[in-house]
Protein backbone atom coordinates (compact mmCIF):
# COMPACT_ATOMS: atom_id res chain seq x y z
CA UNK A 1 -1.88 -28.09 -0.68
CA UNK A 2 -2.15 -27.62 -4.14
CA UNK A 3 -4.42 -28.51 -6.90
CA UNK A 4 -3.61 -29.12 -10.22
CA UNK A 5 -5.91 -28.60 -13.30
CA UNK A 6 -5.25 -29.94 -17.16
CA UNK A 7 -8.02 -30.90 -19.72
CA UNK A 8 -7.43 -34.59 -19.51
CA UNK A 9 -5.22 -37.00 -16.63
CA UNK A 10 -4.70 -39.89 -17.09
CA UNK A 11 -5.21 -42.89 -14.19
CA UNK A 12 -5.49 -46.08 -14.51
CA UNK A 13 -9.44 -46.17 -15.67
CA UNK A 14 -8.55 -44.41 -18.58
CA UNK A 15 -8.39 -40.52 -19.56
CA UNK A 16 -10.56 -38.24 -16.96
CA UNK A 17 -11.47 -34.57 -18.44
CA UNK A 18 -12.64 -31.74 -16.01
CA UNK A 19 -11.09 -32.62 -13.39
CA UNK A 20 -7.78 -31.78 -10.83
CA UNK A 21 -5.55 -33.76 -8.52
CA UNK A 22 -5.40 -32.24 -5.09
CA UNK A 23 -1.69 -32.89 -4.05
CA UNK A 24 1.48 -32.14 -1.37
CA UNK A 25 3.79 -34.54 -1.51
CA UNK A 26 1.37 -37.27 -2.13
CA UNK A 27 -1.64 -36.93 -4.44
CA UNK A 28 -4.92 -36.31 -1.64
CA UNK A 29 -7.51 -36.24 -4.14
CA UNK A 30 -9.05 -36.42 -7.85
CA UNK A 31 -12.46 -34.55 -8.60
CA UNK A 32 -13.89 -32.31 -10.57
CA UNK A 33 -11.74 -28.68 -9.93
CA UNK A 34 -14.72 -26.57 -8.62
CA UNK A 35 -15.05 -29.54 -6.24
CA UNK A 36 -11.53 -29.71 -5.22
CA UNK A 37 -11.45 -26.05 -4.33
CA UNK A 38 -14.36 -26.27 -2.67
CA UNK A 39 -12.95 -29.00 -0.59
CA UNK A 40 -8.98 -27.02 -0.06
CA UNK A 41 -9.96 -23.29 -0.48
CA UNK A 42 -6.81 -22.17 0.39
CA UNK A 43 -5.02 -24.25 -1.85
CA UNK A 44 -2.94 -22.97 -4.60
CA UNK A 45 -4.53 -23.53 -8.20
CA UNK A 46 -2.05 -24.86 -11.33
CA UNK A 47 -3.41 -24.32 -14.40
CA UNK A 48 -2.26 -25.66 -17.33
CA UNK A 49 -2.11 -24.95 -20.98
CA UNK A 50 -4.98 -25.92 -23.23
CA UNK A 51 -5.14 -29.16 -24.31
CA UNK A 52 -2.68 -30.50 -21.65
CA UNK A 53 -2.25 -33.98 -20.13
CA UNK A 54 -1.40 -34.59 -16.77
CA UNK A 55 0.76 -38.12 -17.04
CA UNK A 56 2.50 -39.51 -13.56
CA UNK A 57 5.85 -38.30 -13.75
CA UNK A 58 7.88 -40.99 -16.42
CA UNK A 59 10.36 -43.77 -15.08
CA UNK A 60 13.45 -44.30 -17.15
CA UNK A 61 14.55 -47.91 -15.32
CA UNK A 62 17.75 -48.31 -17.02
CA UNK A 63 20.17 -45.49 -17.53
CA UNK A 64 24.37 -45.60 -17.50
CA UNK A 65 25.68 -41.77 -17.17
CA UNK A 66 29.47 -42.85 -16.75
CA UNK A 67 30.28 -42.19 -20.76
CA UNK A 68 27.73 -39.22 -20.85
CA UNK A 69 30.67 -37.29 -22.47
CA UNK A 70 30.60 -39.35 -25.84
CA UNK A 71 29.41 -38.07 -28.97
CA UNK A 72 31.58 -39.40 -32.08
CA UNK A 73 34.20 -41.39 -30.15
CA UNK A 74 32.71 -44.87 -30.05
CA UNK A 75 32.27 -47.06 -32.92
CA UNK A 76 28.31 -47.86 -33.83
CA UNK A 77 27.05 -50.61 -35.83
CA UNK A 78 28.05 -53.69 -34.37
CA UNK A 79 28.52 -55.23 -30.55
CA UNK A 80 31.91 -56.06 -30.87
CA UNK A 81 33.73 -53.18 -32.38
CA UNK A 82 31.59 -50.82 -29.67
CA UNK A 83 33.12 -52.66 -27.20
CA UNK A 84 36.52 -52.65 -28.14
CA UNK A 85 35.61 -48.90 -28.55
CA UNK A 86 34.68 -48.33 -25.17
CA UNK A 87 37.76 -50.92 -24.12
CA UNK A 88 40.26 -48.23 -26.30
CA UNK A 89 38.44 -44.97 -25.22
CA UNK A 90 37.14 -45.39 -21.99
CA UNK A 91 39.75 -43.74 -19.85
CA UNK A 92 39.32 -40.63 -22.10
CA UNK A 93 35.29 -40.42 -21.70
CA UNK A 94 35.64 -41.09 -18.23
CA UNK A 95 38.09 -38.64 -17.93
CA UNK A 96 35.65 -35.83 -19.51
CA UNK A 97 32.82 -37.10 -17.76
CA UNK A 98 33.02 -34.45 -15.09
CA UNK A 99 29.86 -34.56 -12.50
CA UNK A 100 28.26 -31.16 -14.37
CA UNK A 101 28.27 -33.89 -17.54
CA UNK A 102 26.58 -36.32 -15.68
CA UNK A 103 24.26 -33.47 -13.95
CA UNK A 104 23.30 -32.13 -17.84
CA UNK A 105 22.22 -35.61 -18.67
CA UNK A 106 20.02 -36.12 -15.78
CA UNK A 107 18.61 -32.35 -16.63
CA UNK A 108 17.76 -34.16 -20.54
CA UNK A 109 16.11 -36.71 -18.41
CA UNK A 110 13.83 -34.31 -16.44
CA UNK A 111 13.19 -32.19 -19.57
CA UNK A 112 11.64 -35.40 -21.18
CA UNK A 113 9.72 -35.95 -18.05
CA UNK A 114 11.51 -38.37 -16.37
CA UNK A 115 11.14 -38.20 -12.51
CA UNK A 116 12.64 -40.88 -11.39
CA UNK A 117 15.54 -43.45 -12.95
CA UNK A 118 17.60 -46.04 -12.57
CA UNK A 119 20.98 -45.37 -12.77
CA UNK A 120 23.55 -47.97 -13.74
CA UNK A 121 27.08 -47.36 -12.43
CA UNK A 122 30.27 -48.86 -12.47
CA UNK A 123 32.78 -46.91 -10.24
CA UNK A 124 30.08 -44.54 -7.85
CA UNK A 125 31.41 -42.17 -10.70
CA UNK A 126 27.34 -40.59 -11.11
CA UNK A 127 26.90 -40.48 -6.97
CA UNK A 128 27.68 -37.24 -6.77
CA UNK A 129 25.31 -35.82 -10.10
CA UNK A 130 22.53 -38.19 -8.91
CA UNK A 131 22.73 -36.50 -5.25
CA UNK A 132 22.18 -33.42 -7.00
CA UNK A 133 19.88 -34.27 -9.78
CA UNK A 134 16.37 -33.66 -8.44
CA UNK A 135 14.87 -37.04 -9.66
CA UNK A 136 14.07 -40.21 -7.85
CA UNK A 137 17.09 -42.47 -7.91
CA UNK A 138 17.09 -45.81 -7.95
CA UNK A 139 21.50 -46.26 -7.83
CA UNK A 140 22.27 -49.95 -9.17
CA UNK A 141 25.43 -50.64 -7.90
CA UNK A 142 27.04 -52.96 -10.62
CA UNK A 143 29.60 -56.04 -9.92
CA UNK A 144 31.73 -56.93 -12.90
CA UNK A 145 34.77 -59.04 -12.32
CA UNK A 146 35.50 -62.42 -13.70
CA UNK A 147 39.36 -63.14 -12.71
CA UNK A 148 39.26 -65.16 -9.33
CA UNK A 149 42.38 -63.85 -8.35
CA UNK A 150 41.03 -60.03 -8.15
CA UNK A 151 37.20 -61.10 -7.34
CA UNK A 152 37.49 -60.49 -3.48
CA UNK A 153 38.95 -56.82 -3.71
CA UNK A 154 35.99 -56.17 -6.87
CA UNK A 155 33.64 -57.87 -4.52
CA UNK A 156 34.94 -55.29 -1.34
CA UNK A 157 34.75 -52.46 -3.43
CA UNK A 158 31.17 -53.42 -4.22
CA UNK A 159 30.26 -53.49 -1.37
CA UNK A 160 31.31 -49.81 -0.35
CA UNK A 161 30.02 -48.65 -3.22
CA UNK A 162 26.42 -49.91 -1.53
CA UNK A 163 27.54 -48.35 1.49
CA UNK A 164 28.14 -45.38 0.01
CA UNK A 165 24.62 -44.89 -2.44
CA UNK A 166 22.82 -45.86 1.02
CA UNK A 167 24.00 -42.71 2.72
CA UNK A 168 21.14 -40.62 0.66
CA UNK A 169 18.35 -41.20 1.10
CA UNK A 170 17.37 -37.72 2.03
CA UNK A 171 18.45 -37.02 -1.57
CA UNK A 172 16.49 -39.69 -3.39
CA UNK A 173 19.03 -41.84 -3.13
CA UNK A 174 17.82 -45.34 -3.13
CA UNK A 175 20.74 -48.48 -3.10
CA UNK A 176 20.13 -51.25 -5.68
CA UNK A 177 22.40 -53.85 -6.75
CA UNK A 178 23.31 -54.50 -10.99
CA UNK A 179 25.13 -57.76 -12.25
CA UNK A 180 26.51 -56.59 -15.30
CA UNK A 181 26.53 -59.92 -17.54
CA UNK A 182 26.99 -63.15 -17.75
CA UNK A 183 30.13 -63.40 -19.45
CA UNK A 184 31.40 -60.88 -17.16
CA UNK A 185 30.97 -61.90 -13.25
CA UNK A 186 32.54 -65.00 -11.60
CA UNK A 187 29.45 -67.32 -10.54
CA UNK A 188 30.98 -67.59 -6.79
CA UNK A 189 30.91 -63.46 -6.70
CA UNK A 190 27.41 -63.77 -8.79
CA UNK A 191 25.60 -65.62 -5.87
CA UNK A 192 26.97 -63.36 -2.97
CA UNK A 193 25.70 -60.76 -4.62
CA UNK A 194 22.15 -62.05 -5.35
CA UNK A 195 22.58 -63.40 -1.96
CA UNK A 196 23.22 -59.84 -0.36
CA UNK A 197 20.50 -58.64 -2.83
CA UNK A 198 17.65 -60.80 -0.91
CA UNK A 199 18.71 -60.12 2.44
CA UNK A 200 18.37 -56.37 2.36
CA UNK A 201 15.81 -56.67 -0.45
CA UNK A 202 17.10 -54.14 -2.95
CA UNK A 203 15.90 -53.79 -6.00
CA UNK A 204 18.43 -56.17 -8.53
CA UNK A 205 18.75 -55.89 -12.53
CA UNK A 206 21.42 -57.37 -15.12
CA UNK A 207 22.28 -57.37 -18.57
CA UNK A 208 21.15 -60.63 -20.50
CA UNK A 209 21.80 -61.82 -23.77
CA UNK A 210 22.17 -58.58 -25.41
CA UNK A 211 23.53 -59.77 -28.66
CA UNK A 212 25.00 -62.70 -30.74
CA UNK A 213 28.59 -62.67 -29.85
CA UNK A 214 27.09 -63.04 -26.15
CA UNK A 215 24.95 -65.70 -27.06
CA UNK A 216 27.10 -67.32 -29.62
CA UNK A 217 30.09 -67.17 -26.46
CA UNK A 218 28.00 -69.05 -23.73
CA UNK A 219 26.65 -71.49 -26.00
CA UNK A 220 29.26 -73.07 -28.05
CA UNK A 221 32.79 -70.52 -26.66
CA UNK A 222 33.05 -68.91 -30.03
CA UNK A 223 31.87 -66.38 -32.56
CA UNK A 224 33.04 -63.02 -31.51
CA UNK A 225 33.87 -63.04 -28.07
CA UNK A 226 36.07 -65.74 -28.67
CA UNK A 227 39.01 -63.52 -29.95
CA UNK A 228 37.44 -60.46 -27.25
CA UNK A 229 38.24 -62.99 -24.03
CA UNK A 230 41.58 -64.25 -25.52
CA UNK A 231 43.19 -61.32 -26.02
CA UNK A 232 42.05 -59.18 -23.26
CA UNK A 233 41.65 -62.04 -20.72
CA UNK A 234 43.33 -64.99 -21.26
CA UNK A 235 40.26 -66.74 -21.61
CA UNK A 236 39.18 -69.85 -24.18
CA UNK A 237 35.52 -70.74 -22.23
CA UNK A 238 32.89 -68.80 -20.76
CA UNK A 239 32.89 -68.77 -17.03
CA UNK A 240 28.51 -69.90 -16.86
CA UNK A 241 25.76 -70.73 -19.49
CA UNK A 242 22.85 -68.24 -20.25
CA UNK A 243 20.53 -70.98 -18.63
CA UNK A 244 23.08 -71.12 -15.09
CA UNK A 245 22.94 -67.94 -15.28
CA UNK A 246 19.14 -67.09 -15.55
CA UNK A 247 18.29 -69.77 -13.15
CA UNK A 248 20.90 -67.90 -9.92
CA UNK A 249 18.18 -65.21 -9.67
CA UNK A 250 15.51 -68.08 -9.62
CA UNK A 251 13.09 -66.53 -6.55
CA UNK A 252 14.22 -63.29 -6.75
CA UNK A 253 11.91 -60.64 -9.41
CA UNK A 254 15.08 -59.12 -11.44
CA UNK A 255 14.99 -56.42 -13.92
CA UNK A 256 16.94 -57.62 -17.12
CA UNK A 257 18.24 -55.60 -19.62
CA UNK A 258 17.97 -55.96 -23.31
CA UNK A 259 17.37 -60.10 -23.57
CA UNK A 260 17.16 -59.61 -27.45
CA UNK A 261 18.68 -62.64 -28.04
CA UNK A 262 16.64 -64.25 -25.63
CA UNK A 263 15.22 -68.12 -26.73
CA UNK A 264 11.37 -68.26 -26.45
CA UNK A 265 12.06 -70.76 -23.67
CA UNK A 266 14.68 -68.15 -21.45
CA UNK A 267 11.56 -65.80 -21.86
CA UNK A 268 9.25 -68.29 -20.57
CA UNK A 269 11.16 -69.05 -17.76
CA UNK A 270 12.02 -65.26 -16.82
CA UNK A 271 8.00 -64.90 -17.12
CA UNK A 272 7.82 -67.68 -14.47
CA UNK A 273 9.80 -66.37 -12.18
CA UNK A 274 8.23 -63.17 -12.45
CA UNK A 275 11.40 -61.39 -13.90
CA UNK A 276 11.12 -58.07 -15.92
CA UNK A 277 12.65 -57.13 -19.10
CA UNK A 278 14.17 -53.02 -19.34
CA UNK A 279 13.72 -52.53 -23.30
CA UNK A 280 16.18 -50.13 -25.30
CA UNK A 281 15.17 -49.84 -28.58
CA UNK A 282 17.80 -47.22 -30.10
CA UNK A 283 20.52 -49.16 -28.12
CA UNK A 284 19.79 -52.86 -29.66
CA UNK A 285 19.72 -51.02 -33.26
CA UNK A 286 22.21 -48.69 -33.08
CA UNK A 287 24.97 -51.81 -31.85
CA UNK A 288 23.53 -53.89 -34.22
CA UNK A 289 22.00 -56.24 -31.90
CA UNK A 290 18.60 -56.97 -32.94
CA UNK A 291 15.23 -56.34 -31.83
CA UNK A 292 13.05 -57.71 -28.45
CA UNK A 293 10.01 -58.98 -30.30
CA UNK A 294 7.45 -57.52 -27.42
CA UNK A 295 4.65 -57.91 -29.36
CA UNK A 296 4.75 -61.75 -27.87
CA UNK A 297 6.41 -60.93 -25.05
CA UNK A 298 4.59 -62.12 -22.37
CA UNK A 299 7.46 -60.89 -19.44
CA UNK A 300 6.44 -57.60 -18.25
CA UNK A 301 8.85 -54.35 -19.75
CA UNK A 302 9.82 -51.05 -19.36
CA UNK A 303 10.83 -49.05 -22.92
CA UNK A 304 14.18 -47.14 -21.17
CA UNK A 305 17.05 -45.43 -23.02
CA UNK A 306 20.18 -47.11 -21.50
CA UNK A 307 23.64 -44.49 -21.76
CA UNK A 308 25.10 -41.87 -23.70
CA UNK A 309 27.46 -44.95 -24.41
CA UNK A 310 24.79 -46.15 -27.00
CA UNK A 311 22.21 -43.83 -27.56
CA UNK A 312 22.54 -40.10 -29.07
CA UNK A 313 19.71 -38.57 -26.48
CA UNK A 314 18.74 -39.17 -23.26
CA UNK A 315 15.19 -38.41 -24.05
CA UNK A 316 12.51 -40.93 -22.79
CA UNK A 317 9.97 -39.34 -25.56
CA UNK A 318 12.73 -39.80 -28.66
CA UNK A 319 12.74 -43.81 -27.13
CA UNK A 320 8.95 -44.20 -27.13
CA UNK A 321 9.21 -42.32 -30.19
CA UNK A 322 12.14 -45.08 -31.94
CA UNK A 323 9.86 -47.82 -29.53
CA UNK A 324 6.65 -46.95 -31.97
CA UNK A 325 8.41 -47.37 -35.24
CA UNK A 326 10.62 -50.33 -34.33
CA UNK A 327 7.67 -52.51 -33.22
CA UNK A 328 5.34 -52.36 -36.80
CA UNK A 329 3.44 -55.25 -35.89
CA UNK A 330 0.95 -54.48 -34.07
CA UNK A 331 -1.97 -52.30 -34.01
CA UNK A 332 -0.87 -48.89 -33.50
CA UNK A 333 -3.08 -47.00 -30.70
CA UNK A 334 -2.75 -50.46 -28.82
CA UNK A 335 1.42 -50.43 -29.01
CA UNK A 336 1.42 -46.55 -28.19
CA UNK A 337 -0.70 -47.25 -24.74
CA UNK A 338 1.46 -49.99 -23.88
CA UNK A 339 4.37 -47.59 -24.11
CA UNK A 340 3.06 -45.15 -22.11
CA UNK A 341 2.30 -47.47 -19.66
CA UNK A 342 5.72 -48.99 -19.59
CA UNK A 343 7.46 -45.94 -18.37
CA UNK A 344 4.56 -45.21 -15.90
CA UNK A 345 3.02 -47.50 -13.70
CA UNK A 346 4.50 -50.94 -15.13
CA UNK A 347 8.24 -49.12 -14.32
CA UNK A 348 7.05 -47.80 -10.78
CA UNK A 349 6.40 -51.50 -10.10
CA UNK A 350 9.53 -53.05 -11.85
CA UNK A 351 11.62 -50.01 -9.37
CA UNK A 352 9.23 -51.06 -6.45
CA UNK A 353 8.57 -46.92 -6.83
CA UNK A 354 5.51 -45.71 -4.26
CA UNK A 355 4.67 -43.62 -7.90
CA UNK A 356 3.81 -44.19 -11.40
CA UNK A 357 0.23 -43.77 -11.14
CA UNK A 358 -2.05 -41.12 -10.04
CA UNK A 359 -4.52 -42.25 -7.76
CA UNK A 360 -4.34 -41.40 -3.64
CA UNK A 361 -1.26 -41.48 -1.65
CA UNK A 362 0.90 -42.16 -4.64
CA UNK A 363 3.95 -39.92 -4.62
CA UNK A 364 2.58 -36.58 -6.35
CA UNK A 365 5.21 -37.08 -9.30
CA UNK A 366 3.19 -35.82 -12.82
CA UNK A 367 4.48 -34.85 -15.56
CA UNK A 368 2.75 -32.71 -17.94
CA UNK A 369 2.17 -33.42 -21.92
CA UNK A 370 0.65 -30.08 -24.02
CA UNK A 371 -0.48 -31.34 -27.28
CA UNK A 372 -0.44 -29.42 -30.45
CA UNK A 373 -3.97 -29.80 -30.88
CA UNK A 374 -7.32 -31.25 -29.82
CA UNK A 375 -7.87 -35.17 -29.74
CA UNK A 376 -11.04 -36.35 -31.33
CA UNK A 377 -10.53 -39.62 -29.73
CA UNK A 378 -9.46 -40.17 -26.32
CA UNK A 379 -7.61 -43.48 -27.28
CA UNK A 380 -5.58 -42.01 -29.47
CA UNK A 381 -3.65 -39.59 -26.48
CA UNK A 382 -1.20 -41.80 -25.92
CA UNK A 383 -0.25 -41.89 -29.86
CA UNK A 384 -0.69 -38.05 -30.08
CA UNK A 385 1.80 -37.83 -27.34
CA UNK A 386 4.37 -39.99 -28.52
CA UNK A 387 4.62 -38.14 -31.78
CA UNK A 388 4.44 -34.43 -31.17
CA UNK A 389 6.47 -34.08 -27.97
CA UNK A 390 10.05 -33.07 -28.00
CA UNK A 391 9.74 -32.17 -24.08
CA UNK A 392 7.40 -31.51 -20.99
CA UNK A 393 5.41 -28.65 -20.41
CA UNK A 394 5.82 -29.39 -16.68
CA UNK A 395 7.25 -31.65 -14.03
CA UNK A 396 6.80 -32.21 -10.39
CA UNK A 397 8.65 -34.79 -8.17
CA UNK A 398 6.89 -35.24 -4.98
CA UNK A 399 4.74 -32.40 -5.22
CA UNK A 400 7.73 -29.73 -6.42
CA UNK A 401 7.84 -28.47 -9.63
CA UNK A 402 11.32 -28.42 -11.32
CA UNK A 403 10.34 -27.63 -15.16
């Protein structure tokens, strides 16, 4: 047993001061300190520096560690030329993407204070770093395929590749299943896979509507993707619509990636249906693909940081950080809570995580925030947080500390 002091935690009825969270690998108990030890004298007392917060440890729901080796090699700005970019380059960043890359990334990750994440892979490429990493892994196995004539090997491989990610659980290993987009998977391989999805109930999440070119491409068959499909693929027309492709995971709570191009109806409808949206604000701007309006988004979101692909850290506090200055509409403290919360206990819901808050018998994941100064106002911690950390003080993942 352990018990863990800092100056203010925060739960879910706001900011407590004075007290400690009793904790092995589950959290027993928050009180008052002197009445925690009172209650577990022989437990071992954490102390923290002044003016520390004690945060459940932070969810990152949407991460792709395949192209962790880029830097400078793919081309920013716009969705289409990063594409062809990764299309041109790809075998060369996989190449360098050795499983120490992958490992470094998921290190950024924890240093940030990101216990668990989802990670989005391709090949099984990450299995290995993930097995290794000591976060919580939620290990989206992704289907991408749209030729009929190669869908049932794609479709086999797949499937190992579940196989494979279920093997680990003793590492934190847990198997999910990722579509990757619309204009990507066959509609026959599409509804197996949702299908497969339901009957072992793993956790399911796919890109949507990330940008024009994708919307412009299922709507009408042109703008941008037009001359992408015909000279890569042979193909004139989009395999689905957006709206067949939203309404396959009708009765089935997805996670859904980006959606900044999104219709106000779409979002109603994912709303409905009690979908999720994973939000990556440096990733929409630096492709050049918009912004997710959340301030009347009424579907439930995570802020995450997506890949190495499109993003220049990994760092869950430099994405709240970009998150706080993207989203200028609304009142300030207000947008900075609903941050927090979105890589806490609204992403530990969205992962179907046993953690993200800390009340008892929640996984005793925390993550600890030292700020550079006293808050006058307890409302404003989230804000003060946001702005003046680079990285954790501490982290714990199921009652172990690893930073």
């Amino acid at each position: 047993m352990k018990i863990i002091a800092a100056d203010y935690i925060y739960t879910p009825k706001g900011f407590l001061t004075g007290h400690g969270v009793a904790f092995a690998e589950t959290i027993k108990e928050i009180a008052p300190v002197k009445t925690l030890q009172q209650k577990y004298p022989d437990a071992q007392l954490i102390e923290t520096h002044k003016d520390s917060v004690l945060y459940p440890g932070f969810i990152n729901t949407h991460v792709h560690l395949e192209f962790s080796s880029n830097r400078t090699t793919l081309t920013y700005g716009s969705f289409i030329p990063w594409l062809n970019s990764v299309i041109e380059d790809r075998n060369e960043l996989v190449k360098k993407c050795e499983p120490q890359t992958m490992l470094n990334a998921c290190n950024e990750l924890l240093r940030s204070g990101v216990t668990s994440f989802g990670a989005i892979s391709s090949f099984g490429l990450e299995l290995e770093a993930c097995i290794k990493a000591p976060q919580r892994v939620v290990f989206f196995n992704e289907l991408i395929g749209s030729n009929p004539q190669t869908i049932d090997v794609i479709y086999a491989d797949f499937k190992e590749r579940i196989k494979a990610s279920s093997m680990h659980a003793e590492n934190r290993i847990i198997p999910a299943i990722a579509i990757h987009a619309p204009y990507s998977v066959h509609p026959i391989a599409l509804r197996h896979a949702i299908t497969l999805a339901k009957e072992n109930e793993y956790v399911l999440c796919a890109h949507l509507l990330e940008s024009q070119a994708e919307r412009s491409w299922l709507d009408t068959s042109d703008g941008e993707f037009q001359a992408f499909f015909e000279t890569n693929f042979n193909q004139s027309a989009p395999l689905t619509t957006a709206k067949e492709f939203i309404e396959a995971f009708d009765g089935y709570p997805t996670h859904f990636t980006h959606c900044v191009q999104a219709t106000k109806e779409e979002l109603e409808h994912l709303y409905r249906q009690g979908h999720t949206i994973a939000h990556c604000p440096r990733s929409n701007r630096y492709l050049g693909c918009g912004r997710l309006a959340i301030e009347n988004l009424k579907v439930p979101f995570s802020v995450a940081t997506d890949g190495l692909s499109s993003n220049n850290t990994l760092s869950i506090l430099d994405e709240l950080r970009a998150a706080l200055m993207l989203h200028h509409q609304g009142p300030l403290q207000q947008l900075a809570s609903k941050l927090i919360r979105s890589v806490t206990s609204d992403a530990a819901d969205i992962l179907k995580l046993e953690c993200g808050q800390i009340v008892p018998n929640k996984l005793a994941d925390f993550t600890v925030i030292t700020l550079p100064d006293t808050p006058k106002n307890l409302e404003e911690i989230p804000l003060w947080t946001i702005l003046h950390t680079k990285e954790a003080s501490q982290v714990y993942i199921q009652g172990e500390q690893y930073v």
